[in-house]
PDB file of N, CA and C in Angstrom:
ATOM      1  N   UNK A   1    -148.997 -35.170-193.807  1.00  0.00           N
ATOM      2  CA  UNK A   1    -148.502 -34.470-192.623  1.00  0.00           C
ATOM      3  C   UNK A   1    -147.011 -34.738-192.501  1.00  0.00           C
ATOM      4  N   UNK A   2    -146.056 -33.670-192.716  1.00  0.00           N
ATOM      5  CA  UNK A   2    -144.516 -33.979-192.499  1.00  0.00           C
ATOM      6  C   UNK A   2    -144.217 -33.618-191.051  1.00  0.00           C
ATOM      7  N   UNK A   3    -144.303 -34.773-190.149  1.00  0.00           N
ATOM      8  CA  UNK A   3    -144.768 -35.039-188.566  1.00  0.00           C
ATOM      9  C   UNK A   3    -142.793 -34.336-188.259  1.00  0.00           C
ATOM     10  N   UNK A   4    -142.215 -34.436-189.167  1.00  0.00           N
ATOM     11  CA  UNK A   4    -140.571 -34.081-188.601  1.00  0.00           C
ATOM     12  C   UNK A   4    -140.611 -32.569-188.007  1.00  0.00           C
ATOM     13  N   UNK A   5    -141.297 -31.406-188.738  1.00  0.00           N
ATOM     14  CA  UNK A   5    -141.654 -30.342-188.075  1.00  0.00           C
ATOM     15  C   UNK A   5    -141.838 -30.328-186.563  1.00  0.00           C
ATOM     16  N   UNK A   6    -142.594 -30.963-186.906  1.00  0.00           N
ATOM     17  CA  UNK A   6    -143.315 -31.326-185.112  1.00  0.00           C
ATOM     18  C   UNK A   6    -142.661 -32.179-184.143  1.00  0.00           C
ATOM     19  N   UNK A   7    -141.702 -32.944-184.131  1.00  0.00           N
ATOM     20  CA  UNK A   7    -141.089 -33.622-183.874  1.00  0.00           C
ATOM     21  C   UNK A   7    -139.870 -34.144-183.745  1.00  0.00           C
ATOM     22  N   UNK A   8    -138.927 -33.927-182.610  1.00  0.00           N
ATOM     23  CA  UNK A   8    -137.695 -34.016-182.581  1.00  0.00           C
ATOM     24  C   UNK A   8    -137.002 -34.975-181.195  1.00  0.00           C
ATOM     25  N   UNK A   9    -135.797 -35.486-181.434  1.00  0.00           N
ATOM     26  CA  UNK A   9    -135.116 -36.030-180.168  1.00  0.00           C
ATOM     27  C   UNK A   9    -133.711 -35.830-180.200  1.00  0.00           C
ATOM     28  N   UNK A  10    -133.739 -35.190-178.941  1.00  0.00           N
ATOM     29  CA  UNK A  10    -131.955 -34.911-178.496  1.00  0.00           C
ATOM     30  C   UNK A  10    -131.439 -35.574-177.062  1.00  0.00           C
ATOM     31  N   UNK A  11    -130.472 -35.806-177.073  1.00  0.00           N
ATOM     32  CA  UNK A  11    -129.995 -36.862-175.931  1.00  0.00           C
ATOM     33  C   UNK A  11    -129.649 -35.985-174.873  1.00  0.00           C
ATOM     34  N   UNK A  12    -129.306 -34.540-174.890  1.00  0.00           N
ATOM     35  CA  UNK A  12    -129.662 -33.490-173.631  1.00  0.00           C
ATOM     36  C   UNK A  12    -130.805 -33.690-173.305  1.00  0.00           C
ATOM     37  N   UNK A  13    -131.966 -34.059-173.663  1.00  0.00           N
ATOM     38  CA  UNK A  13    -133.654 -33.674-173.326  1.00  0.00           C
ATOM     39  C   UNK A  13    -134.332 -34.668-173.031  1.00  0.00           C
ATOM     40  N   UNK A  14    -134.851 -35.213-171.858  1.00  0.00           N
ATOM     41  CA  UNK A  14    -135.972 -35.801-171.406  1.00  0.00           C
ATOM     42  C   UNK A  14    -134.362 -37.528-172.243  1.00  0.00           C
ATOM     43  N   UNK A  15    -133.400 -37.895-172.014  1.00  0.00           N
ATOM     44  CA  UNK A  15    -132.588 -38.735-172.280  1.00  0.00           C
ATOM     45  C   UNK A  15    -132.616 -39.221-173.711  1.00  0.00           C
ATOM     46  N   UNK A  16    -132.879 -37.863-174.231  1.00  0.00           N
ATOM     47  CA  UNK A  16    -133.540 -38.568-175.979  1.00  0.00           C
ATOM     48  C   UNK A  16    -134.635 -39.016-176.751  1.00  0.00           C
ATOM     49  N   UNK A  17    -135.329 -38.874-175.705  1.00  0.00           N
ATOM     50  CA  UNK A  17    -137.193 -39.519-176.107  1.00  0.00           C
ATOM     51  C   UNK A  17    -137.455 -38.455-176.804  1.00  0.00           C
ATOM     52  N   UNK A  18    -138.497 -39.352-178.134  1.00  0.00           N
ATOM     53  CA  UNK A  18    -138.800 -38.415-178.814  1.00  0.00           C
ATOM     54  C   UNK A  18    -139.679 -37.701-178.213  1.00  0.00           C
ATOM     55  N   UNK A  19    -139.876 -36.538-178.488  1.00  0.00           N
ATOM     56  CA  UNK A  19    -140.605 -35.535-178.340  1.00  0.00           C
ATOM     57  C   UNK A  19    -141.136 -34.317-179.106  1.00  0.00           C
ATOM     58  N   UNK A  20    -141.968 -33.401-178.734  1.00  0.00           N
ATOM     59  CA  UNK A  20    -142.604 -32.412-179.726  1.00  0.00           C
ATOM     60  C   UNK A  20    -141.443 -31.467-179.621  1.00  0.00           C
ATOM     61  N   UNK A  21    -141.503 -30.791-181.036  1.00  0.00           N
ATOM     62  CA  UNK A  21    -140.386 -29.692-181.264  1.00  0.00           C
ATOM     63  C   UNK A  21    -140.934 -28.208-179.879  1.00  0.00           C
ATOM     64  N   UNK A  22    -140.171 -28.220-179.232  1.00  0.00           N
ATOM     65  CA  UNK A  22    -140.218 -27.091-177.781  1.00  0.00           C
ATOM     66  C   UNK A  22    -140.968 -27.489-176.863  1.00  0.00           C
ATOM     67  N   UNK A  23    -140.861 -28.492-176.450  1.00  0.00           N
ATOM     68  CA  UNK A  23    -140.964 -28.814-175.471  1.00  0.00           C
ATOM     69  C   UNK A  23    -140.655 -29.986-174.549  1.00  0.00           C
ATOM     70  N   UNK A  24    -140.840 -30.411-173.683  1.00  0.00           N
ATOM     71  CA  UNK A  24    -140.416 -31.840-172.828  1.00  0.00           C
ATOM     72  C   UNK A  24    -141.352 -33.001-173.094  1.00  0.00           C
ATOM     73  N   UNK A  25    -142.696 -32.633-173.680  1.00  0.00           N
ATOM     74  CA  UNK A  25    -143.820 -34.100-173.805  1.00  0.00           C
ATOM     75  C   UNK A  25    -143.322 -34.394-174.600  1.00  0.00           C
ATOM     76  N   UNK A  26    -142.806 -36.134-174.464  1.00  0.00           N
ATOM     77  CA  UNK A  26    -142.988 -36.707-174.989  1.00  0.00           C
ATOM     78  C   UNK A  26    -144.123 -37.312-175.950  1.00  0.00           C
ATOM     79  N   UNK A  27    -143.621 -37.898-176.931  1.00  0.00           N
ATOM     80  CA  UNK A  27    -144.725 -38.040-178.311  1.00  0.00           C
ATOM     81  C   UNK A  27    -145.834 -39.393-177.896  1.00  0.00           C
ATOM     82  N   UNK A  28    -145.089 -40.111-176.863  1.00  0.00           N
ATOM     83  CA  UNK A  28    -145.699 -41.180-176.032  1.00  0.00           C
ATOM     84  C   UNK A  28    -146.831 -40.777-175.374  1.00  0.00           C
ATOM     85  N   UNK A  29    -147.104 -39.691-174.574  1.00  0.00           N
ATOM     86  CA  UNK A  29    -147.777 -39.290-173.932  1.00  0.00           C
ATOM     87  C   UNK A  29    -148.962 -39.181-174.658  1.00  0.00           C
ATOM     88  N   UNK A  30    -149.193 -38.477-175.702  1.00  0.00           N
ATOM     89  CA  UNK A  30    -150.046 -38.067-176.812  1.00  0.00           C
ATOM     90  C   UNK A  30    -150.783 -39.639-177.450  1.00  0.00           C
ATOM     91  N   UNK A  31    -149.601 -40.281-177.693  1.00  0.00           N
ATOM     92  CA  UNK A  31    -150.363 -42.080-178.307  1.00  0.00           C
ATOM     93  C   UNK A  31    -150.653 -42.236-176.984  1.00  0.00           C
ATOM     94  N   UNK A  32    -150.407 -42.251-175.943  1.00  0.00           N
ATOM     95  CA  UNK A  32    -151.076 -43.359-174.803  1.00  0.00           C
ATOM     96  C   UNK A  32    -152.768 -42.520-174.603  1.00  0.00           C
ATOM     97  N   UNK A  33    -152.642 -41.281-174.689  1.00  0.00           N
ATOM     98  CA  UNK A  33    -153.685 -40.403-174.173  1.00  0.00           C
ATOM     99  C   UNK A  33    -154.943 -40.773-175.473  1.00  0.00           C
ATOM    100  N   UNK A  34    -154.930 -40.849-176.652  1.00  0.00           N
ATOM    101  CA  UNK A  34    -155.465 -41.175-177.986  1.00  0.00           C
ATOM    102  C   UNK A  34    -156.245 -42.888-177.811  1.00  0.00           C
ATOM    103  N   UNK A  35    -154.817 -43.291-177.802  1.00  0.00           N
ATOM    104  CA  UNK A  35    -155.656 -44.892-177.342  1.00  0.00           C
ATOM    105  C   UNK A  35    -156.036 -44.903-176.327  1.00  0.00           C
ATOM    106  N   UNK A  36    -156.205 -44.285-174.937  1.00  0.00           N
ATOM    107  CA  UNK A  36    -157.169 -45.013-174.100  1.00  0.00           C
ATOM    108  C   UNK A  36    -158.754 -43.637-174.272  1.00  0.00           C
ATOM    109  N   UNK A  37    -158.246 -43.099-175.434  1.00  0.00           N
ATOM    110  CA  UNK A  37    -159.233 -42.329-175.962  1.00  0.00           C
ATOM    111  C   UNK A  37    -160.058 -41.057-175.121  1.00  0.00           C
ATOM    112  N   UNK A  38    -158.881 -40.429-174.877  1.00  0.00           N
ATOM    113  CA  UNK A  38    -159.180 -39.534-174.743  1.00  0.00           C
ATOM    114  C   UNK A  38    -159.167 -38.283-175.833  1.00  0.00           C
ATOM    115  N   UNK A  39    -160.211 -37.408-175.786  1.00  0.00           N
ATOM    116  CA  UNK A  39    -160.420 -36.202-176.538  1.00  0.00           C
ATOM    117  C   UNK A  39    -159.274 -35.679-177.395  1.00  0.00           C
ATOM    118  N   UNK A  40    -158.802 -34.905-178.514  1.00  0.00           N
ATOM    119  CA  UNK A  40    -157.976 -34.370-178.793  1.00  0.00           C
ATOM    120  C   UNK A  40    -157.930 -32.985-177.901  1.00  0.00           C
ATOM    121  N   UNK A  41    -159.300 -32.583-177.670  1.00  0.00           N
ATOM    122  CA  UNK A  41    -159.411 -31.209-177.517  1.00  0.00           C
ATOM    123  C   UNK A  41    -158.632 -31.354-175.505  1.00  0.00           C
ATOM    124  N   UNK A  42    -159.234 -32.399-175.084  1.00  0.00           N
ATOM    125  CA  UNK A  42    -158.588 -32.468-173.800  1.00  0.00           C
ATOM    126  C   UNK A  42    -157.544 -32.622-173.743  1.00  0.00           C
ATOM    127  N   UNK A  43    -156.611 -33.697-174.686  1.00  0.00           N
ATOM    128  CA  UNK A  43    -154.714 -33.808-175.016  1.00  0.00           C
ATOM    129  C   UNK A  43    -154.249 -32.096-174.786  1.00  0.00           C
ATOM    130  N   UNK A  44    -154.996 -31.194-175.331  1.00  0.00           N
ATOM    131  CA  UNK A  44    -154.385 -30.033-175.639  1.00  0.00           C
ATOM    132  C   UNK A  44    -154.525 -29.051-174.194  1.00  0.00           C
ATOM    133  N   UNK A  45    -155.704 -29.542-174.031  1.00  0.00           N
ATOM    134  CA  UNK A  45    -155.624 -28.625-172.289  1.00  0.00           C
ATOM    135  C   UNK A  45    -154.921 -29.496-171.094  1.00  0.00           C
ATOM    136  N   UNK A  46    -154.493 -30.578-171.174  1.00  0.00           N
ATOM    137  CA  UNK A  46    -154.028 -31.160-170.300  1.00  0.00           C
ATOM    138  C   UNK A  46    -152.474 -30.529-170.858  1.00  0.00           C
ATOM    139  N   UNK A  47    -151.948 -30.795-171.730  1.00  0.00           N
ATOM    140  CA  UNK A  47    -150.743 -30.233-172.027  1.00  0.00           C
ATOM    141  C   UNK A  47    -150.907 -28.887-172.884  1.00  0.00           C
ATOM    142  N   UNK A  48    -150.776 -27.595-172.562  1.00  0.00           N
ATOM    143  CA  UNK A  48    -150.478 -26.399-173.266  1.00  0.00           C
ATOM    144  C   UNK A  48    -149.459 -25.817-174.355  1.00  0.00           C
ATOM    145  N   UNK A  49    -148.603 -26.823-173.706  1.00  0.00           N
ATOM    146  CA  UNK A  49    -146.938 -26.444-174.640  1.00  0.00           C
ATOM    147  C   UNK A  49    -147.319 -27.261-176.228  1.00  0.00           C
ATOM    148  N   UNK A  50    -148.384 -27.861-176.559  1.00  0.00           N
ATOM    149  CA  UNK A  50    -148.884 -28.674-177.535  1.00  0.00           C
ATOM    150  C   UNK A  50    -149.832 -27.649-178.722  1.00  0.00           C
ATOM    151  N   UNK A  51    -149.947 -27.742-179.995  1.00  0.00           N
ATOM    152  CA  UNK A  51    -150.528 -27.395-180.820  1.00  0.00           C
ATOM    153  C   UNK A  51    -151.809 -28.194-181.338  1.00  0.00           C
ATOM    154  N   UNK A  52    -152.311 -27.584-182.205  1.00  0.00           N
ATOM    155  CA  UNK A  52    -153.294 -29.043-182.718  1.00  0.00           C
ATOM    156  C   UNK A  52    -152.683 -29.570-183.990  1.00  0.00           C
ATOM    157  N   UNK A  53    -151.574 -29.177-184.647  1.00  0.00           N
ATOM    158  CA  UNK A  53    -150.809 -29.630-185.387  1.00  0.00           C
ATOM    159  C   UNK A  53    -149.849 -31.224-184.698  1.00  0.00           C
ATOM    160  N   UNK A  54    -150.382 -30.641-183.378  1.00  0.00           N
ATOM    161  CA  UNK A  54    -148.722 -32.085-182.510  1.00  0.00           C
ATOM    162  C   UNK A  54    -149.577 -33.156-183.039  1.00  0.00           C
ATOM    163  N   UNK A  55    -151.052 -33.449-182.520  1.00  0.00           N
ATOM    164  CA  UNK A  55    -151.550 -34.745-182.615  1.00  0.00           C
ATOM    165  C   UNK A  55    -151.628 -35.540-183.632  1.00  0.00           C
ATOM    166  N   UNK A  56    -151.895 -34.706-184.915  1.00  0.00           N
ATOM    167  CA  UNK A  56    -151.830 -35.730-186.372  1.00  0.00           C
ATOM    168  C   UNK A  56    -150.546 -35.946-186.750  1.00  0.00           C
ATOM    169  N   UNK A  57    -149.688 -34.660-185.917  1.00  0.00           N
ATOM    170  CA  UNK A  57    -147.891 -35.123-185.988  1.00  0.00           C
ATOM    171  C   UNK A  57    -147.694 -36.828-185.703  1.00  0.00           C
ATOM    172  N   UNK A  58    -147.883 -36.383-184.369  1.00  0.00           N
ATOM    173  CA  UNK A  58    -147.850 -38.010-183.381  1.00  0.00           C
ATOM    174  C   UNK A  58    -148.326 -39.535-184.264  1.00  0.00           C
ATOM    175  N   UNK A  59    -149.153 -39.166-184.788  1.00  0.00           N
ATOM    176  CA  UNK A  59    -150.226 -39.993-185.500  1.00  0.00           C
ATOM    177  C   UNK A  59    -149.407 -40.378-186.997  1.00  0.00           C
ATOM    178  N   UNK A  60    -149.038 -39.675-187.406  1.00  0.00           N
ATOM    179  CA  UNK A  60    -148.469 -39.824-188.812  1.00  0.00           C
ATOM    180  C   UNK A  60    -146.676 -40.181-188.286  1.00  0.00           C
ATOM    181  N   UNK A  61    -146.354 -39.984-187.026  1.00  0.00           N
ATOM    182  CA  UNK A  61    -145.257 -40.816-186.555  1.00  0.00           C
ATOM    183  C   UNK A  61    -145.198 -42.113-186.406  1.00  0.00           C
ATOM    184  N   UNK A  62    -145.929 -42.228-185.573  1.00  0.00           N
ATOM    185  CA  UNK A  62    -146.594 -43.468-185.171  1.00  0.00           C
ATOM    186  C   UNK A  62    -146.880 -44.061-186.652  1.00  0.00           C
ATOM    187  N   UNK A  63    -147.653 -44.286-187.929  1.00  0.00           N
ATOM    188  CA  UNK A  63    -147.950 -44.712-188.775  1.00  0.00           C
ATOM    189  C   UNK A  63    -146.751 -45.226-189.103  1.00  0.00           C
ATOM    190  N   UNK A  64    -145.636 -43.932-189.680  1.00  0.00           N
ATOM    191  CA  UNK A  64    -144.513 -44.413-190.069  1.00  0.00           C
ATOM    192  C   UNK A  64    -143.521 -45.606-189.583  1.00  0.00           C
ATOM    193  N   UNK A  65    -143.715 -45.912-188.207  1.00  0.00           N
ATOM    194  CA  UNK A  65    -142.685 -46.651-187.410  1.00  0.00           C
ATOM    195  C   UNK A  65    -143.878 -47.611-187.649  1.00  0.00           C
ATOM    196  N   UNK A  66    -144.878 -48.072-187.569  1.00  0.00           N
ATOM    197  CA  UNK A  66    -145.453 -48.716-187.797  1.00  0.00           C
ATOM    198  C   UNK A  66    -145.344 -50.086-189.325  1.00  0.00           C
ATOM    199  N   UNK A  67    -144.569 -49.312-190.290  1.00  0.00           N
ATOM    200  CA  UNK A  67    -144.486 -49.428-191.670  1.00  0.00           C
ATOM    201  C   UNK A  67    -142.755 -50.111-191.433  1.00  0.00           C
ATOM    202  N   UNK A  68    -142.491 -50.319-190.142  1.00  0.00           N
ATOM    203  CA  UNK A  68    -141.669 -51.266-189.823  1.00  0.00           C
ATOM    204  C   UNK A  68    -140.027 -50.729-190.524  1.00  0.00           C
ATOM    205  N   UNK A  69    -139.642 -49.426-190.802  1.00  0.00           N
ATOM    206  CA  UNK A  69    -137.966 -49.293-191.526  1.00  0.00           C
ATOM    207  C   UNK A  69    -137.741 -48.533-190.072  1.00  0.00           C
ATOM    208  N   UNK A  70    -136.694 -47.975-190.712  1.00  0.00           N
ATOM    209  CA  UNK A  70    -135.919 -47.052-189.886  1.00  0.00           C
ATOM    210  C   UNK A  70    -136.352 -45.609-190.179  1.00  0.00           C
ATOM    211  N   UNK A  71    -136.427 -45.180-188.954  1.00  0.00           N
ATOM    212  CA  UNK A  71    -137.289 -43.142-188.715  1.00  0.00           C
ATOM    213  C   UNK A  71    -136.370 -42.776-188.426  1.00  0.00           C
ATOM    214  N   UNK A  72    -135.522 -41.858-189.288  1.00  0.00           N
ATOM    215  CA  UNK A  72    -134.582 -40.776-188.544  1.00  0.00           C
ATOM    216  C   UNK A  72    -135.408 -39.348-188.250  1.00  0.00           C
ATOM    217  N   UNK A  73    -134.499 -39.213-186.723  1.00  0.00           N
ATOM    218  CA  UNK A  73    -135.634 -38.070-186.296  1.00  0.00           C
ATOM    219  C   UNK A  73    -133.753 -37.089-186.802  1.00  0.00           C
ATOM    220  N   UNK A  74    -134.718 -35.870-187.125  1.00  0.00           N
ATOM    221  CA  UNK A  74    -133.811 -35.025-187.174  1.00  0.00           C
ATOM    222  C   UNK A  74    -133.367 -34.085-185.939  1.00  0.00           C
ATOM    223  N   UNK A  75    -132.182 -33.739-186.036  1.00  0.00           N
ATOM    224  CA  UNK A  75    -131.403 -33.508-184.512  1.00  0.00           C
ATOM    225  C   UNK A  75    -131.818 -31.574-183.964  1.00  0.00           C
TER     226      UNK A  75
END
């Protein structure tokens, strides 16, 4: 999954938090909603501006920063 598609941060928007490409949710929102385990299918009706492409985005973000280097998000 190349999660950069899906995924962007600009310092006009929401102060730079990453977020999904078009829109204001943050990518946080999506991991907090996952771990306290909620549905994918509910992530997506609670937020609309979301694909089902965002969540394995999020997920394969999350992995990466996980793997402890440096993530450049592209601008």
């Amino acid at each position: 999954m190349d999660w950069k598609q899906h995924i962007t941060a600009d310092p006009e928007i929401l102060h730079g938090a990453i977020r999904f490409v078009g829109t204001r949710i943050p990518v946080t929102v999506v991991l907090d909603n996952l771990a306290d385990g909620a549905a994918p299918a509910e992530i997506l009706r609670q937020y609309p501006g979301l694909n089902a492409e965002c969540l394995p985005a999020a997920l394969a973000y999350a992995a990466e920063l996980a793997r402890e280097r440096v993530v450049p998000i592209p601008a």
